[in-house]
N, C-alpha and C. Protein backbone atom coordinates (compact mmCIF):
# COMPACT_ATOMS: atom_id res chain seq x y z
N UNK A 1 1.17 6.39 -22.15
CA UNK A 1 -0.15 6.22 -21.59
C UNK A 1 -0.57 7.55 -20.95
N UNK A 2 -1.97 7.58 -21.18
CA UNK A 2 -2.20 9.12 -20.57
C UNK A 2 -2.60 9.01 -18.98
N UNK A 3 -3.03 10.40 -18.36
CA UNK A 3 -3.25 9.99 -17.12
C UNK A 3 -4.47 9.44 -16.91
N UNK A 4 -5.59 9.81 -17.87
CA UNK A 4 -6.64 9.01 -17.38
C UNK A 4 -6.75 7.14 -17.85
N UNK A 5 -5.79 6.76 -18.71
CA UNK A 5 -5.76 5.63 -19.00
C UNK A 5 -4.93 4.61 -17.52
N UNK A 6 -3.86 5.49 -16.95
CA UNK A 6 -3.55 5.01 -15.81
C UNK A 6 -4.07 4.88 -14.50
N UNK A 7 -5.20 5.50 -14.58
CA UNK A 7 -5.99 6.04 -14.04
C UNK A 7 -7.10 4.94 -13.75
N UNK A 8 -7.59 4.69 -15.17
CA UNK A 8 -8.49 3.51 -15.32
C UNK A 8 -7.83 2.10 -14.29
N UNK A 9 -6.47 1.76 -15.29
CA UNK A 9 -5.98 0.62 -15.35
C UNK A 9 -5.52 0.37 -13.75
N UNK A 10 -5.30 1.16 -13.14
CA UNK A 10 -5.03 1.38 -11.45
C UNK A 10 -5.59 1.22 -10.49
N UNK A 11 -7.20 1.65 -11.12
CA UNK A 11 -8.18 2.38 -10.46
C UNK A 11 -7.93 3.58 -8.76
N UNK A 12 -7.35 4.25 -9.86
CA UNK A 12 -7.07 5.16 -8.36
C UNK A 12 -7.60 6.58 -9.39
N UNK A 13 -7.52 7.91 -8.45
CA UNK A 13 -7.61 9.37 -9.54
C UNK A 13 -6.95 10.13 -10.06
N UNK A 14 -7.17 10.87 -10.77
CA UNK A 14 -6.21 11.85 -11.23
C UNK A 14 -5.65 12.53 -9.85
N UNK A 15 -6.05 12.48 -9.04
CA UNK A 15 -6.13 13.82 -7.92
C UNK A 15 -4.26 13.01 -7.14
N UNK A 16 -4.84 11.62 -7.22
CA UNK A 16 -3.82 10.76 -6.51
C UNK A 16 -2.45 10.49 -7.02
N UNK A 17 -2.54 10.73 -8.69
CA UNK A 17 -1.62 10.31 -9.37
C UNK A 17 -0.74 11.65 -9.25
N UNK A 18 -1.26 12.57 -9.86
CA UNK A 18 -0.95 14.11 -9.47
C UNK A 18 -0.14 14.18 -8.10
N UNK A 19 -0.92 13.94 -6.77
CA UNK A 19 -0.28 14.63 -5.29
C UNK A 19 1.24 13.36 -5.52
N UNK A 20 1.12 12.04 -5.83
CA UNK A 20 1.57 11.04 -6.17
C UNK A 20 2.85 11.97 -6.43
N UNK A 21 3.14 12.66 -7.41
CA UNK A 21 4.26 13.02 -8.29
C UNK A 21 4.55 14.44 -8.04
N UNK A 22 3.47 14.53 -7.39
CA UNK A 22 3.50 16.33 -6.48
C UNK A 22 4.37 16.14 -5.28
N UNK A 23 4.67 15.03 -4.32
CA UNK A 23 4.78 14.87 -3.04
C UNK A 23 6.24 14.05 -3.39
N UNK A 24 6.72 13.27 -4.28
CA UNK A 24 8.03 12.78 -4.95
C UNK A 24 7.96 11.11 -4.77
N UNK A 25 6.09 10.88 -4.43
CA UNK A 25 6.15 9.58 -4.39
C UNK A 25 6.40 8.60 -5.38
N UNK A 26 6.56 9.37 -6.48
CA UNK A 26 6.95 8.73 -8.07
C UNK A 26 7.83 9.88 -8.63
N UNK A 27 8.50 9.39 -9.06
CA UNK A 27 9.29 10.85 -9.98
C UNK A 27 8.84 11.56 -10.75
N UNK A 28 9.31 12.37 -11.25
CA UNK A 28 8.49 13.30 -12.33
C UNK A 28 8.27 12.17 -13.66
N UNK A 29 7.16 12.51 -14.17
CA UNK A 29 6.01 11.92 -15.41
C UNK A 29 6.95 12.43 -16.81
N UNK A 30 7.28 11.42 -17.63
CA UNK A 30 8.06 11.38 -18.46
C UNK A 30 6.56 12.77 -19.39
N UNK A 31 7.15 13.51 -20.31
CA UNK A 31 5.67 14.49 -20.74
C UNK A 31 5.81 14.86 -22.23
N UNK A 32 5.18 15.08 -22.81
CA UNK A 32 5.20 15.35 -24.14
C UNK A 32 5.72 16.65 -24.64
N UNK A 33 5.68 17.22 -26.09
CA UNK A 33 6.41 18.22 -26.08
C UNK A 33 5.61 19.33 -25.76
N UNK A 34 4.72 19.08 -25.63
CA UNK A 34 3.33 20.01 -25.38
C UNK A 34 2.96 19.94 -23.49
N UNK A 35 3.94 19.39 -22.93
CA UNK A 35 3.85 19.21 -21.68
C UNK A 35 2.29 18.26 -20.97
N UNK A 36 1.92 17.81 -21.83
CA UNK A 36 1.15 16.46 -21.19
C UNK A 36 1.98 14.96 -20.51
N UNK A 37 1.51 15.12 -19.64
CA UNK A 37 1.93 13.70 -19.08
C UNK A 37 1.80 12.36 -19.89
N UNK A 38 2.74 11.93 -19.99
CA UNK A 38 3.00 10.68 -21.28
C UNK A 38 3.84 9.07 -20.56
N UNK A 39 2.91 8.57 -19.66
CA UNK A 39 3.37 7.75 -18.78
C UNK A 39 4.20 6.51 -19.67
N UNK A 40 5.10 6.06 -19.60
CA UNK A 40 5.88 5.34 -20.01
C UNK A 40 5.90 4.10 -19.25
N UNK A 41 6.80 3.19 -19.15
CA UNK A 41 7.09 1.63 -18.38
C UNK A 41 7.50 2.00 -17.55
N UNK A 42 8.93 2.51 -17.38
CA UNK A 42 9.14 3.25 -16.62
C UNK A 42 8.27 3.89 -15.54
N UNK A 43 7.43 4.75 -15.96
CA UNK A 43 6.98 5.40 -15.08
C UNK A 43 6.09 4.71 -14.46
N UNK A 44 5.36 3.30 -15.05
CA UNK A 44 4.44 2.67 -14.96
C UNK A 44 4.48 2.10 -13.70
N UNK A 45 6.16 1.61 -13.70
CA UNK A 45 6.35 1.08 -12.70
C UNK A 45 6.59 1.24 -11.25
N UNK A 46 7.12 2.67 -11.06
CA UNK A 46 6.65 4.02 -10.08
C UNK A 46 5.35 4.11 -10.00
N UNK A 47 4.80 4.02 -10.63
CA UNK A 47 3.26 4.17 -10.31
C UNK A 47 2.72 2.46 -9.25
N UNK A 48 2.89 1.77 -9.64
CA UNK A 48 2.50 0.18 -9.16
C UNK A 48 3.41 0.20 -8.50
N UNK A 49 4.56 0.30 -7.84
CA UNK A 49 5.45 0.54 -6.62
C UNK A 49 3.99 1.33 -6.01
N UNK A 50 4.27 2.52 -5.93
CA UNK A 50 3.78 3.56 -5.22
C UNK A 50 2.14 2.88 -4.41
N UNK A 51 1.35 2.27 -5.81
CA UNK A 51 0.06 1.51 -5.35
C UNK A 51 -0.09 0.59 -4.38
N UNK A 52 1.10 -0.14 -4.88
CA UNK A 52 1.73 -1.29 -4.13
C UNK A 52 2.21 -1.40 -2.45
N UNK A 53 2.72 -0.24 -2.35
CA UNK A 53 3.43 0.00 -1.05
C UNK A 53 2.64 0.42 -0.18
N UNK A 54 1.60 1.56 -0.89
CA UNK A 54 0.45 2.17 -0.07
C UNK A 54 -0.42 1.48 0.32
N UNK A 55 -1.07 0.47 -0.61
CA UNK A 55 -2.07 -0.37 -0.26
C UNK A 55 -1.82 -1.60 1.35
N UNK A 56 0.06 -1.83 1.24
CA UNK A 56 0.22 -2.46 2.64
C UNK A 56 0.06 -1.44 3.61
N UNK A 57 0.23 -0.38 3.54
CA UNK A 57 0.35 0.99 4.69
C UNK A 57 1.91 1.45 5.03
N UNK A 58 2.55 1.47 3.82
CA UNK A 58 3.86 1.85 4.09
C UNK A 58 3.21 3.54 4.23
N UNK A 59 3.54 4.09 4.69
CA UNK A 59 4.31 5.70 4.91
C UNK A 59 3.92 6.41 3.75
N UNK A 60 3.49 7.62 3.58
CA UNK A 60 3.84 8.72 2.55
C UNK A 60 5.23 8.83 2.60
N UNK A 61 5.63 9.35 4.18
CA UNK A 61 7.41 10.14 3.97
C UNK A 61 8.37 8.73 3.92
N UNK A 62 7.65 7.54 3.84
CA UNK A 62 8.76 6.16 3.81
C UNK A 62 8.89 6.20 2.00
N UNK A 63 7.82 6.38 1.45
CA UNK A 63 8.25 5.92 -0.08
C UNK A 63 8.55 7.13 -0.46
N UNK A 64 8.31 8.44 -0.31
CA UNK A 64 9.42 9.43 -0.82
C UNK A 64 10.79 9.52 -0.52
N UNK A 65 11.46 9.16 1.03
CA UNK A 65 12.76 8.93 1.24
C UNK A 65 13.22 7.52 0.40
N UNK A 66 12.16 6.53 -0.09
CA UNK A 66 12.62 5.52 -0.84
C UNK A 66 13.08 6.47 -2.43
N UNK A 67 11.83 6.69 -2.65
CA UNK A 67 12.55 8.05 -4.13
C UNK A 67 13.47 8.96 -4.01
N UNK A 68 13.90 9.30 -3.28
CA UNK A 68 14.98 10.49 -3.29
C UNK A 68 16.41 9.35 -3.05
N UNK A 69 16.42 8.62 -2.13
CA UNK A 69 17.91 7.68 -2.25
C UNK A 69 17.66 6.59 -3.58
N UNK A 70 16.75 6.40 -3.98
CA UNK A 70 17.05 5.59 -5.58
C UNK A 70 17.67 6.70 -5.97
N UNK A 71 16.73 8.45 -6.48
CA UNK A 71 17.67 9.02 -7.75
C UNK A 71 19.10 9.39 -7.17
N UNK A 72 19.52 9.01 -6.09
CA UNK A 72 21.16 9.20 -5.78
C UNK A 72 21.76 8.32 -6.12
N UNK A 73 21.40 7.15 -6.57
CA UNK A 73 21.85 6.30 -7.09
C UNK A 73 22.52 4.99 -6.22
N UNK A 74 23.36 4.37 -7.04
CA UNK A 74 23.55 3.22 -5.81
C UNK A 74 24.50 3.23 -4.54
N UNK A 75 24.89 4.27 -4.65
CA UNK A 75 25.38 4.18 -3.05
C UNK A 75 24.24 4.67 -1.64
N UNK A 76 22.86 4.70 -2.17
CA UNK A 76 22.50 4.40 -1.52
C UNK A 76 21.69 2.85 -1.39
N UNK A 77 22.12 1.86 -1.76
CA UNK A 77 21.14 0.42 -1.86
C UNK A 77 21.49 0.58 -0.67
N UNK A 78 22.40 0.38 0.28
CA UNK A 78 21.73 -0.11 1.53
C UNK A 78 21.07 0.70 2.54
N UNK A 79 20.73 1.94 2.54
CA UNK A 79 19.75 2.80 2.99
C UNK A 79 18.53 2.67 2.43
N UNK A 80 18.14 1.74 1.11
CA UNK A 80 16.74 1.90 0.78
C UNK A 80 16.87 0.35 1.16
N UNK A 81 17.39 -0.61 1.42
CA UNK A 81 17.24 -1.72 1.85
C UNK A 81 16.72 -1.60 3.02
N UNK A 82 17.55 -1.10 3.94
CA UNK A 82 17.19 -0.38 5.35
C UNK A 82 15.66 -0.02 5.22
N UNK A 83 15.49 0.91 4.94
CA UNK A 83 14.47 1.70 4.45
C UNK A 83 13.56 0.47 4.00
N UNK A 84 13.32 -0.42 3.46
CA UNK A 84 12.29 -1.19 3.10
C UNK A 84 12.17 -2.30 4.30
N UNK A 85 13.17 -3.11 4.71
CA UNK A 85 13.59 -3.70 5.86
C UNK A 85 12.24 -2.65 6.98
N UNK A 86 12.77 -1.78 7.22
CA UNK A 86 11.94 -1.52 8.53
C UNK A 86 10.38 -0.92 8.12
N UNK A 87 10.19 -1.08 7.21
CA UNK A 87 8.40 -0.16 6.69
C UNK A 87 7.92 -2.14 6.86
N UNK A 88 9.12 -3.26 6.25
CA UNK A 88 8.89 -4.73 6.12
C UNK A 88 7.67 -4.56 7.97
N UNK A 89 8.76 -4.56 8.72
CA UNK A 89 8.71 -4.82 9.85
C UNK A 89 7.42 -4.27 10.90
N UNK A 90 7.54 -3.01 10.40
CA UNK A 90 6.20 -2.14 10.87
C UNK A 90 4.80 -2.57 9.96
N UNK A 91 5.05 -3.32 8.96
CA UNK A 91 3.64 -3.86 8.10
C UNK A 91 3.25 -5.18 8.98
N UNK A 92 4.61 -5.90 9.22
CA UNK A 92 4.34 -7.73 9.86
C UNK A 92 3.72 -7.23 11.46
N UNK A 93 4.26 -6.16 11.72
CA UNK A 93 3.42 -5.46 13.35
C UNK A 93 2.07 -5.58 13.38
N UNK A 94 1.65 -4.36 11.94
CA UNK A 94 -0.02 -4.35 11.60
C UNK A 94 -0.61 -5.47 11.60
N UNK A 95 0.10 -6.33 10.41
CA UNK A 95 -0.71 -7.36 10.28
C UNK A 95 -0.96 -8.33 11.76
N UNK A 96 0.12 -8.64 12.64
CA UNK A 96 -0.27 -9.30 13.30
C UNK A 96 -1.58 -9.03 14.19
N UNK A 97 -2.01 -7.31 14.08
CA UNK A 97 -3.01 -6.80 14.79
C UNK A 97 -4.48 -7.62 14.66
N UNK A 98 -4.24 -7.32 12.94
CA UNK A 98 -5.48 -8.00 12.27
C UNK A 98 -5.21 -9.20 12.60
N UNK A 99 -4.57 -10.28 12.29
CA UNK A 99 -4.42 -11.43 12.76
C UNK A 99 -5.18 -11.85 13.85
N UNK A 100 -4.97 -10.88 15.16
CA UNK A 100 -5.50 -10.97 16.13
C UNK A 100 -6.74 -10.37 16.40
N UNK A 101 -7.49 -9.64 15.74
CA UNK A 101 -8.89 -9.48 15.42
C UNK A 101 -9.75 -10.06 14.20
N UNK A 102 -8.89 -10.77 13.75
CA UNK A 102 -10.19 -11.90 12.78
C UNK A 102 -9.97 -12.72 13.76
N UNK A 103 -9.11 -13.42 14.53
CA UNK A 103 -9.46 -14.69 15.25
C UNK A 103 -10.86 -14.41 15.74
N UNK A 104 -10.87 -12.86 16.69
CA UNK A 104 -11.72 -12.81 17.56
C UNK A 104 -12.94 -12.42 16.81
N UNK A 105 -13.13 -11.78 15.68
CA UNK A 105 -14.22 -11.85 14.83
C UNK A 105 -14.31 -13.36 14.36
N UNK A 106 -13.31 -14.07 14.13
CA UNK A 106 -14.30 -15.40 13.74
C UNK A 106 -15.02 -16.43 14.68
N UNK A 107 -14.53 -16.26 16.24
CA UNK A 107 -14.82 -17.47 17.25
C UNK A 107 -16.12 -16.55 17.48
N UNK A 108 -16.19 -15.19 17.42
CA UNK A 108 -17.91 -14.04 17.70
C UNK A 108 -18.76 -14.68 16.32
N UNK A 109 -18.20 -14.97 15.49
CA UNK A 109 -19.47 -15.31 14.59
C UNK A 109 -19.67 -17.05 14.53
N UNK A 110 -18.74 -17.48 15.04
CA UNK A 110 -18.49 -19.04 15.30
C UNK A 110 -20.00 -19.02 16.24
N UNK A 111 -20.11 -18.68 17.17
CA UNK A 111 -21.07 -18.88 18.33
C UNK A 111 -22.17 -18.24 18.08
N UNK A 112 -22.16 -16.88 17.16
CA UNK A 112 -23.25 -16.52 16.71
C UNK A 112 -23.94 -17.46 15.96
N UNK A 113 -23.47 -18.07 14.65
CA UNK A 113 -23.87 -19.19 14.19
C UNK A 113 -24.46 -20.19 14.82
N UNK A 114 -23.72 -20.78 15.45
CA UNK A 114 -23.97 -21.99 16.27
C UNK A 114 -25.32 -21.57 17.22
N UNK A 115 -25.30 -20.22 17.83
CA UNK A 115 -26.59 -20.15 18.47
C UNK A 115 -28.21 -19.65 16.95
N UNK A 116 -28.00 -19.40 15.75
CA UNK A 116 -28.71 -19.49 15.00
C UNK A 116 -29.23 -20.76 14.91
N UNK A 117 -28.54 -21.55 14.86
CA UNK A 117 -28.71 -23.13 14.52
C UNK A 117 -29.67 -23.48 16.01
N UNK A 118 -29.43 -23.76 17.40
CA UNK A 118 -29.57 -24.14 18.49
C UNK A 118 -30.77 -23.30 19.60
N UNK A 119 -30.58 -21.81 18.35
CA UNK A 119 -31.64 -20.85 19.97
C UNK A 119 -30.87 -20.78 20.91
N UNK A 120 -29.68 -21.09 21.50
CA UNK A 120 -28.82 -20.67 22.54
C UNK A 120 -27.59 -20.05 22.26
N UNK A 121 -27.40 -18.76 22.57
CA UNK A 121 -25.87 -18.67 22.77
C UNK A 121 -25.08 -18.44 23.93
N UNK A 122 -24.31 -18.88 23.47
CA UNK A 122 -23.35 -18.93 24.56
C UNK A 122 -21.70 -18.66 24.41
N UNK A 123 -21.05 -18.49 25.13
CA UNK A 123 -19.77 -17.97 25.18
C UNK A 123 -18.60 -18.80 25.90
N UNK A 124 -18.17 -19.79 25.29
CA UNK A 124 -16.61 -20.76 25.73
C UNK A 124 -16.24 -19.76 25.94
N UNK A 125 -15.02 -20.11 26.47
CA UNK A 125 -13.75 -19.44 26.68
C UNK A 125 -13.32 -18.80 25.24
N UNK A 126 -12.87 -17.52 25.12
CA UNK A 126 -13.14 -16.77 24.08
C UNK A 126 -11.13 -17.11 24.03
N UNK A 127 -10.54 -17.63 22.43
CA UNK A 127 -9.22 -17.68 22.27
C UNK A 127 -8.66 -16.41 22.02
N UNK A 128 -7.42 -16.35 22.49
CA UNK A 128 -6.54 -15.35 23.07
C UNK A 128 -5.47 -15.07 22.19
């Protein structure tokens, strides 16, 4: 697959896929003999990791230390376990943030509503 077909199918850019494999967030791009990038399954799947991980807010330097102890092979699984374990932990942090600002965006539009309907608003006890 070329880069702009991965490109498409991803929807991310060349610019990303590039720093992507520039920075060791994917390994080097399997390439032709003519040195074009010739994305494979393999690589495919480094690529959708990489999308994948970023889109929760793992780390730039978390999924490159994840790439450098995969190509050492398996004596490191439990350092990239580790390693996923705690990016786990720092994502369930974030999220609980948001968690805790849609409540409070939804009980603000709860009453906004309710005063559309009524001409009054007003403010209960706002949940915590």
């Amino acid at each position: 697959m070329t880069i702009k077909e991965v490109c498409e199918k991803y929807d991310i850019t060349p610019d990303t896929l590039r720093y992507y494999e520039r920075v060791g967030v994917i390994p080097e791009v399997t390439r032709t003999a003519g040195g074009i990038r010739n994305y494979t399954e393999k690589d495919m799947g480094w690529v959708q990791n990489a999308i994948c991980f970023r889109s929760a807010g793992m780390p730039i330097e978390a999924l490159i230390e994840y790439v450098r102890l995969f190509q050492q092979g398996d004596e490191t699984i439990e350092a990239r376990c580790q390693l996923l374990k705690d990016t786990r932990e720092q994502i369930m942090e974030a999220r609980k943030k948001y968690d805790i600002a849609l409540q409070k965006l939804n009980y603000k539009i709860s009453r906004y509503e309710e005063a559309v309907k009524t001409g009054i608003l007003s403010w209960e006890e706002e949940p915590k």
